[in-house]
Protein backbone atom coordinates (compact mmCIF):
# COMPACT_ATOMS: atom_id res chain seq x y z
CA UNK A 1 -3.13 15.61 1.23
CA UNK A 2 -3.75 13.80 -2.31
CA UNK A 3 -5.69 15.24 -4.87
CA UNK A 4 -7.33 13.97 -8.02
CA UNK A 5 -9.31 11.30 -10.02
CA UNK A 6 -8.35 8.17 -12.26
CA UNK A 7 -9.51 10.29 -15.49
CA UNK A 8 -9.18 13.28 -14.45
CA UNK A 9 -6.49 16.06 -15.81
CA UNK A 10 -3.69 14.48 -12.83
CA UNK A 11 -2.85 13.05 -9.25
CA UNK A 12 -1.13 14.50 -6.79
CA UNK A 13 -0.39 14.84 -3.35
CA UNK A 14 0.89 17.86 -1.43
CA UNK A 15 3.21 16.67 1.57
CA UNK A 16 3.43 19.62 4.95
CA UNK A 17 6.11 19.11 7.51
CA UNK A 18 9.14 17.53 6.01
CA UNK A 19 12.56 18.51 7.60
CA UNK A 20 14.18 21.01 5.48
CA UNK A 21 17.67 20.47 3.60
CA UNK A 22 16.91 16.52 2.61
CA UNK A 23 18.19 15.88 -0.93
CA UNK A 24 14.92 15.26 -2.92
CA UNK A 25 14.13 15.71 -6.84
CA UNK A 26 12.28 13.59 -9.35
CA UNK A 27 14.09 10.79 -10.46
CA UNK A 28 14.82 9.39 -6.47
CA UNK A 29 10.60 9.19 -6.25
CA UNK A 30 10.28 8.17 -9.95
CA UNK A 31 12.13 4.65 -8.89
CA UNK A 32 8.74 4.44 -6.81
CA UNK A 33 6.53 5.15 -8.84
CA UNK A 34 7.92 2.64 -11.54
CA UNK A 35 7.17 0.10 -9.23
CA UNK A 36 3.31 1.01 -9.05
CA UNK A 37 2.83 1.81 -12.51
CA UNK A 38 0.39 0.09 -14.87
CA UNK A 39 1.54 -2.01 -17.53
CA UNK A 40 4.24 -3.58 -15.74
CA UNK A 41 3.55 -7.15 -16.86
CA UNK A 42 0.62 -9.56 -18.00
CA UNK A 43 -0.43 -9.31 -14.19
CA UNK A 44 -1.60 -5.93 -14.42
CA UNK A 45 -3.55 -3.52 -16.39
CA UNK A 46 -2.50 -2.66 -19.61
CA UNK A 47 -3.15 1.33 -18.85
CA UNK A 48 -0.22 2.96 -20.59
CA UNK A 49 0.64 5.36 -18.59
CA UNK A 50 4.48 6.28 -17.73
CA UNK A 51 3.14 8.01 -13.73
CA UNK A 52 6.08 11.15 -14.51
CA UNK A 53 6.18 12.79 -11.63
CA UNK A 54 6.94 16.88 -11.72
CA UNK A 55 7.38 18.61 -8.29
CA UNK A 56 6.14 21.85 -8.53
CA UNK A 57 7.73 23.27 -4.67
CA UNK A 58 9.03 23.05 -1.61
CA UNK A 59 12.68 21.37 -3.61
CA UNK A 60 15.33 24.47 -4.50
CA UNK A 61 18.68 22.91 -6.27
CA UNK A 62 17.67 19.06 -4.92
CA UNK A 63 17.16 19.86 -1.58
CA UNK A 64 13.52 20.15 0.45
CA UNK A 65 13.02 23.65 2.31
CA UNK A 66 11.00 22.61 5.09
CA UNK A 67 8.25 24.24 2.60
CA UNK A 68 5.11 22.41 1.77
CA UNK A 69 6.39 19.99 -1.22
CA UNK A 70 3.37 19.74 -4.16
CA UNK A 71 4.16 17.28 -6.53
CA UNK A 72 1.61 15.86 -9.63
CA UNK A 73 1.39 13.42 -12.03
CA UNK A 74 -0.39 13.94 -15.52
CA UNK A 75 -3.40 11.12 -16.45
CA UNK A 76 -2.32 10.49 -20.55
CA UNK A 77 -4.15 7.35 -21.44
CA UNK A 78 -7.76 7.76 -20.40
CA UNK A 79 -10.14 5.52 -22.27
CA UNK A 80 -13.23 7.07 -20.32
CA UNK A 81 -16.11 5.62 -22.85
CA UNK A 82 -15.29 2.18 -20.88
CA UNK A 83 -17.31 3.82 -18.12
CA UNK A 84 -20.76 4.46 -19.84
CA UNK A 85 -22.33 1.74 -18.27
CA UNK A 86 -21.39 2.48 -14.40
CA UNK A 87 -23.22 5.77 -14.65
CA UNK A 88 -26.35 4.40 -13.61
CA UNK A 89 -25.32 0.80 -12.44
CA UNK A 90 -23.76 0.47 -9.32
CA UNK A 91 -20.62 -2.48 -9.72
CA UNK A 92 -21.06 -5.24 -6.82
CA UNK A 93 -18.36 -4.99 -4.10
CA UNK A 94 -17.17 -1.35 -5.46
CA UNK A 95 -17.73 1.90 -3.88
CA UNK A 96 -20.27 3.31 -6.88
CA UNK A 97 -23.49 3.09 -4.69
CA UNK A 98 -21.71 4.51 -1.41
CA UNK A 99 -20.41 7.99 -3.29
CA UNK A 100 -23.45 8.22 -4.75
CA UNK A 101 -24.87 8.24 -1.48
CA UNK A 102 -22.80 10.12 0.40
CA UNK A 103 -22.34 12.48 -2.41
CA UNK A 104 -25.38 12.56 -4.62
CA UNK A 105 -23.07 12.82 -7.35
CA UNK A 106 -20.19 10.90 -8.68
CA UNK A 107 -17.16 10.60 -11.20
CA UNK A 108 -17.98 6.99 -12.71
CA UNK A 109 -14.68 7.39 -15.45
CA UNK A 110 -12.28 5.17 -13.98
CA UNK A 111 -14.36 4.75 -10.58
CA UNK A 112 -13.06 8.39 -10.09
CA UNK A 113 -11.70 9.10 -6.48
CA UNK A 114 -12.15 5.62 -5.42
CA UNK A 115 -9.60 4.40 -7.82
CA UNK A 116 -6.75 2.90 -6.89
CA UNK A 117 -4.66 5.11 -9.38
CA UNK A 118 -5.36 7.60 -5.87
CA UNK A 119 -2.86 5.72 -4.37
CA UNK A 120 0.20 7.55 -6.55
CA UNK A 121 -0.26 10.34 -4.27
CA UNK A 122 0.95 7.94 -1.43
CA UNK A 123 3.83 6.76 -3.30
CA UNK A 124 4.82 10.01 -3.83
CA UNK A 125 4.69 10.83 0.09
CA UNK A 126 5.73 7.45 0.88
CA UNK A 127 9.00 8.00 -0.93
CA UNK A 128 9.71 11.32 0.86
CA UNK A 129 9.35 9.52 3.81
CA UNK A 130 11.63 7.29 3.33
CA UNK A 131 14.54 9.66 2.07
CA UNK A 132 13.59 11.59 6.01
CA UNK A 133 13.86 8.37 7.86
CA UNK A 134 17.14 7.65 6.26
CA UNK A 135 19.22 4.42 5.08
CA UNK A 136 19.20 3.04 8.04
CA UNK A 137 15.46 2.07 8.15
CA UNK A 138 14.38 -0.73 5.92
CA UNK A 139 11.00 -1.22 4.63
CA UNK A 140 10.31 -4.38 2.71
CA UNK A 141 7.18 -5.99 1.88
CA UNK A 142 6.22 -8.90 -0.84
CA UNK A 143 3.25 -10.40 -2.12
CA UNK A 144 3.45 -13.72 0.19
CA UNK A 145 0.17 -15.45 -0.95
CA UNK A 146 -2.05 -15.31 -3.85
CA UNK A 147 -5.42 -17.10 -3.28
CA UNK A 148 -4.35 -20.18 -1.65
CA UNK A 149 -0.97 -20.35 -3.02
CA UNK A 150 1.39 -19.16 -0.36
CA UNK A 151 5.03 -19.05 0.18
CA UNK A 152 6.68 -21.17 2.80
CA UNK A 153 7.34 -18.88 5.77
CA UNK A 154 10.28 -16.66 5.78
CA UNK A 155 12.50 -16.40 8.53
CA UNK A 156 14.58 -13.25 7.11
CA UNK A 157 13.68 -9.96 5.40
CA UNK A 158 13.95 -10.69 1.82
CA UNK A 159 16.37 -8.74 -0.44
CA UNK A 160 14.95 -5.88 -2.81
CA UNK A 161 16.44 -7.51 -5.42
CA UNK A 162 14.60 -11.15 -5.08
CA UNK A 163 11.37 -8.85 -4.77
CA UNK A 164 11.56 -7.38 -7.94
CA UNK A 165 13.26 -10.29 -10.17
CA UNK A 166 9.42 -11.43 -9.76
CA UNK A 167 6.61 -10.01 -11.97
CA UNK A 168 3.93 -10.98 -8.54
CA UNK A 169 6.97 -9.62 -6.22
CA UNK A 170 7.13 -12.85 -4.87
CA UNK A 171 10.98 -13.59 -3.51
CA UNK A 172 9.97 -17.09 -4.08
CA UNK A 173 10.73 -18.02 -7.50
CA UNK A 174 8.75 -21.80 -7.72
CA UNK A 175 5.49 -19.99 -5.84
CA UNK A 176 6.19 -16.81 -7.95
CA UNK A 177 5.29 -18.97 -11.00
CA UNK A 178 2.40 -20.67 -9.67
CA UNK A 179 0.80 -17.31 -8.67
CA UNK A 180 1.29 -16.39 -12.88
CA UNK A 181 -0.07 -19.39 -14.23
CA UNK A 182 -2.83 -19.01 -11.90
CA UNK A 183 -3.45 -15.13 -12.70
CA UNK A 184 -3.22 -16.02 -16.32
CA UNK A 185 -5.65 -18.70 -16.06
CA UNK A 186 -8.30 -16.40 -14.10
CA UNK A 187 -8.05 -13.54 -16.57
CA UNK A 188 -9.00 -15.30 -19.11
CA UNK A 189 -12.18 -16.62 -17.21
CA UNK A 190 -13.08 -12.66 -16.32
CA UNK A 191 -12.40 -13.35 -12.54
CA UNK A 192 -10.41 -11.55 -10.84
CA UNK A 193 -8.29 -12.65 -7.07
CA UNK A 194 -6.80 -11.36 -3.64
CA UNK A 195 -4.19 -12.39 -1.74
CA UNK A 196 -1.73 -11.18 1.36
CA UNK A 197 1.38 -8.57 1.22
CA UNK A 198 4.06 -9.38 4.09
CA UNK A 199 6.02 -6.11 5.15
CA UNK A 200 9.02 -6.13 7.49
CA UNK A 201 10.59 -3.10 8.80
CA UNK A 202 14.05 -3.13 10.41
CA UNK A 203 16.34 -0.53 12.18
CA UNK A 204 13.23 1.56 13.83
CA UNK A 205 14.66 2.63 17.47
CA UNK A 206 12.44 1.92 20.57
CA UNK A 207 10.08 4.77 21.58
CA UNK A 208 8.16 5.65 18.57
CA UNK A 209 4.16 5.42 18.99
CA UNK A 210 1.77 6.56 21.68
CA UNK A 211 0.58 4.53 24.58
CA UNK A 212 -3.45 5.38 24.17
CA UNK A 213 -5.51 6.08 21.31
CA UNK A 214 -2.39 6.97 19.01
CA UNK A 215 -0.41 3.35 19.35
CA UNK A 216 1.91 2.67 16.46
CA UNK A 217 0.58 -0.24 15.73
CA UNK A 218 -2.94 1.11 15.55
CA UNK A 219 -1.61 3.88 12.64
CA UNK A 220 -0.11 1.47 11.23
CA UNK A 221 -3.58 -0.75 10.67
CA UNK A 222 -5.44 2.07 9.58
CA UNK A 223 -2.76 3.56 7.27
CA UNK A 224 -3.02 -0.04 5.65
CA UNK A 225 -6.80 -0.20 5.90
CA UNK A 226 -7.07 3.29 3.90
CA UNK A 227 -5.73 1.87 0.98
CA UNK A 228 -8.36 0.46 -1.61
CA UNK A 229 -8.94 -2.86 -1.92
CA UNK A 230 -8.00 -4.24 1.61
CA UNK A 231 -9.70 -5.99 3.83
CA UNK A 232 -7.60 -7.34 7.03
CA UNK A 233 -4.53 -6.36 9.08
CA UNK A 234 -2.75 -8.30 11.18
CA UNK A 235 0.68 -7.86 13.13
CA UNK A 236 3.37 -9.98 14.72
CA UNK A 237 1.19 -13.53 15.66
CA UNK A 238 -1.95 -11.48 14.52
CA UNK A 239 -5.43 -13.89 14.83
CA UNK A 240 -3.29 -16.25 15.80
CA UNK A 241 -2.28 -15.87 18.33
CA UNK A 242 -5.86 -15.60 20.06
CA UNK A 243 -4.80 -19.83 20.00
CA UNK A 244 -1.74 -19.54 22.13
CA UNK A 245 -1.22 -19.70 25.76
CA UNK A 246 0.55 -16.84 27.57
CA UNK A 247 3.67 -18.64 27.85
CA UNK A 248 3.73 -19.14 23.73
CA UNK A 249 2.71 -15.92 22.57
CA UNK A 250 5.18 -14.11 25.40
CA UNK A 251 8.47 -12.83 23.59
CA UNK A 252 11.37 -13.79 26.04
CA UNK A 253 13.62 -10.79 26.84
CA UNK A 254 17.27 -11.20 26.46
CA UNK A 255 20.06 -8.44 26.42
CA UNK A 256 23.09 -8.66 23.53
CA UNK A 257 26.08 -6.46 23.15
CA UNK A 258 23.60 -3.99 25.79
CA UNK A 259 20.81 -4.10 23.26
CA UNK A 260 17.47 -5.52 24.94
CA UNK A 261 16.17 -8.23 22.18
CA UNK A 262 13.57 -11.03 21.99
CA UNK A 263 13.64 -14.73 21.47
CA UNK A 264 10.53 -14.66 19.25
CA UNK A 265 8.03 -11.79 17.99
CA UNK A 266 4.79 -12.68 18.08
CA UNK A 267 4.29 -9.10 19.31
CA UNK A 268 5.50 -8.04 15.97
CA UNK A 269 8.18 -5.30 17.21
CA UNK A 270 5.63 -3.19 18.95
CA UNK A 271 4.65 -3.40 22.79
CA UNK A 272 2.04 -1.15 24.86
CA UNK A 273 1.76 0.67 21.20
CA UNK A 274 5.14 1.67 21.02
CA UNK A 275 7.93 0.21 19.14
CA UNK A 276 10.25 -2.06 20.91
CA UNK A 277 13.69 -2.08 18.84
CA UNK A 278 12.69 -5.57 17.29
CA UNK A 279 11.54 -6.00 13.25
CA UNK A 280 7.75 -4.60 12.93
CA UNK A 281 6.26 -7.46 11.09
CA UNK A 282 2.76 -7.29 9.93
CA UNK A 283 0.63 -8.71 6.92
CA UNK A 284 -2.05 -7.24 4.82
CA UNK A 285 -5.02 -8.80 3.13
CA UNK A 286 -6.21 -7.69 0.02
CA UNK A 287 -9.70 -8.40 -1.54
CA UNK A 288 -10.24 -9.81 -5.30
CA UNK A 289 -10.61 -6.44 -7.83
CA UNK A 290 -14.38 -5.58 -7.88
CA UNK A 291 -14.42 -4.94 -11.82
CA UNK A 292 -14.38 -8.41 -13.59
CA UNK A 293 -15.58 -8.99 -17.36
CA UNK A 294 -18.08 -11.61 -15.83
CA UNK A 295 -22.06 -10.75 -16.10
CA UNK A 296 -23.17 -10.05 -12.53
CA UNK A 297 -26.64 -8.92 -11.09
CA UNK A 298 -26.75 -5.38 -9.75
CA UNK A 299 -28.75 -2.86 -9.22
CA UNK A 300 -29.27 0.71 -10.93
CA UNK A 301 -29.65 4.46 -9.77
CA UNK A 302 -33.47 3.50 -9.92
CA UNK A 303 -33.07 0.67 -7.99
CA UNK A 304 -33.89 -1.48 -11.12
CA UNK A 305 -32.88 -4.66 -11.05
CA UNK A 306 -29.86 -5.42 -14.26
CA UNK A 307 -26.82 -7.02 -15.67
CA UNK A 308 -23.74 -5.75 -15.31
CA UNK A 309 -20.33 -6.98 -17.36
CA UNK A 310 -16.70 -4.55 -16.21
CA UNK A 311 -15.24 -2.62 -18.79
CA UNK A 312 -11.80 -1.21 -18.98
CA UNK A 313 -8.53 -2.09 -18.06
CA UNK A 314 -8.51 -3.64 -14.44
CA UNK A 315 -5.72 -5.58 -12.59
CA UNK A 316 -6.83 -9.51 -12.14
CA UNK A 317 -4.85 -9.48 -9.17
CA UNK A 318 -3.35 -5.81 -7.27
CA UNK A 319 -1.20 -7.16 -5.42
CA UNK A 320 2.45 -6.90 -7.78
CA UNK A 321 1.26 -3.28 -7.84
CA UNK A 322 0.15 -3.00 -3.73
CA UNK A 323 3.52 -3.88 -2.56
CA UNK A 324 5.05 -0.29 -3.03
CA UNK A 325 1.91 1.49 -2.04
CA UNK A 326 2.01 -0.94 1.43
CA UNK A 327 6.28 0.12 2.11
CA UNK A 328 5.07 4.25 1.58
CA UNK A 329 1.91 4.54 3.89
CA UNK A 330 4.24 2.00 6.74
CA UNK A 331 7.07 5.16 5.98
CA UNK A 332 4.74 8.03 6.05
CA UNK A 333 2.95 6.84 9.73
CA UNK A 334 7.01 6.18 10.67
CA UNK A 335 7.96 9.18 10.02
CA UNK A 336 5.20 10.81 11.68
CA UNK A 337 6.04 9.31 14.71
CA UNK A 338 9.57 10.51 14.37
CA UNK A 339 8.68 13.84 14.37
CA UNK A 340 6.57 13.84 16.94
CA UNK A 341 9.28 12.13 18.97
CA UNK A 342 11.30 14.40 18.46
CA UNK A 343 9.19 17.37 19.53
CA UNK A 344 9.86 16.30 23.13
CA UNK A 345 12.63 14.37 23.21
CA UNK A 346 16.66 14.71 21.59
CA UNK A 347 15.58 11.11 19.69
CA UNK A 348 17.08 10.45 16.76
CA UNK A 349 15.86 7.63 14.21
């Protein structure tokens, strides 16, 4: 459960059912968080905020109890004047008019609960996760398009390290620079742009989804549809392969060293809604920030027809900043599965 709003006191997230005796404190989700934080580069928002996390229980001496584990993050560098003007106008393409009709009231500092700065919380569990599922498993995801500058495909999982030598987390250094020029060149225009994060995940044993309503593969797309700003989901061949014959799209069975592989993986490691032993491969599109510095027409609480020009500090592009948030929500529905896999079986990740 995550808690909070982008101006409010913090964010935080309390996290029920981890396995007790996992070695856990600040710093190991800290190297997490840095990688979501504002500020990070001329890319992102200039919010100055450092994200230190403080876990207030379920960690004794560096070790989880099996204890529900509450941890928070303070909000220092709130500049909520910037938000005047969204009290009573409703921002095109953000969720403004849908709280205030759900609701009937709203937080408009910092869009409130609809911010993306939510997403810390998930970071936070995300990271957790990942320590649970162990070394073993590897998450990775990039930023592999920007717009329509894309990467040329990649055959293998790229290395953390070629991730994050790239402000855009692009492992490919001559796109990587295209997609900065190109943010550069949009900020300064007030636009803002979307683009599609990549995420591989190796070492998952076979067995771990349900076969109905509860598929892995179906978590997985609504774990990524939950977070704000995206728009599509796609995995293995995804929308394409709607183009393929059978005998294209099939992935070929072979065994190796006893180890039942595929020749290809359009199916994108999960078959029936249950993982298959191969990579999970799936992509996730993300829409252009809603807030841009460019006059738009809206509407107010009155339904008045006005002007409307964004305020604050707002990412051109949220990708850089998606990637991490994309790795913890694919660990937190991974680990879920685990456990639930291992209420009725002896499975081990």
């Amino acid at each position: 459960m995550s808690f909070g709003e982008s101006h409010g006191a913090a964010i935080g997230c309390v996290v029920d059912g981890c396995l007790p005796n996992i070695e856990l404190d600040e710093s190991i989700i800290q190297k997490d968080l840095a990688r979501r934080k504002p500020g990070q580069s001329a890319m992102t928002t200039p919010r100055a905020e450092n994200d230190a996390c403080k876990i207030l229980s379920g960690v004794y001496k560096g070790k989880t109890l099996g204890t529900p584990i509450a941890v928070v993050v303070e909000n220092l560098d709130q500049h909520s004047d910037d938000y005047n003007d969204f009290a009573d106008k409703y921002r095109p393409s953000h969720a403004d008019y849908t709280y205030d009709a759900k609701f009937g009231f709203r937080d408009p500092r910092g869009g409130g609960r609809s911010s993306a700065r939510e997403t810390i919380a998930r970071v936070i569990a995300g990271s957790i996760a990942k320590k649970c599922l162990g070394d073993s498993v590897e998450i990775r995801a990039w930023v592999e398009s920007v717009h329509s500058i894309s990467m040329p495909f990649a055959e293998n999982i790229p290395s953390i390290e070629d991730v994050e030598s790239s402000p855009m987390r692009c492992p490919h250094k001559a796109t990587s620079e295209k997609m900065v020029e190109f943010i550069k060149k949009i900020k300064s225009e007030g636009e803002s742009v979307g683009g599609v994060i990549h995420c591989k995940i190796s070492g998952i044993r076979v067995g771990l989804g349900e076969p109905s309503f509860d598929k892995l593969s179906a978590e997985l797309a609504k774990a990524m549809m939950s977070i704000p700003a995206v728009k599509g989901f796609e995995i293995g061949a995804g929308f394409a392969s709607a183009r393929l014959f059978g005998s294209l799209n099939n992935d070929s069975f072979y065994a190796e060293n006893g180890k039942v592989k595929t020749r290809t993986n359009n199916a994108g490691g999960i078959l029936g809604g249950i993982s298959s032993g191969q990579t999970i491969d799936f992509k996730v599109a993300f829409k252009p920030t809603a807030t841009i510095t460019k006059e738009q027409t809206t509407i107010d609480k009155n339904l008045n027809e006005t002007k409307i020009i964004g305020k604050g500090r707002h990412d051109p592009c949220v990708l850089p900043r998606a990637v991490p948030i994309v790795e913890a929500m694919a660990a937190i529905v991974l680990f879920d599965f685990a456990l639930i896999q291992n209420s009725r079986t002896n499975f081990s990740i």
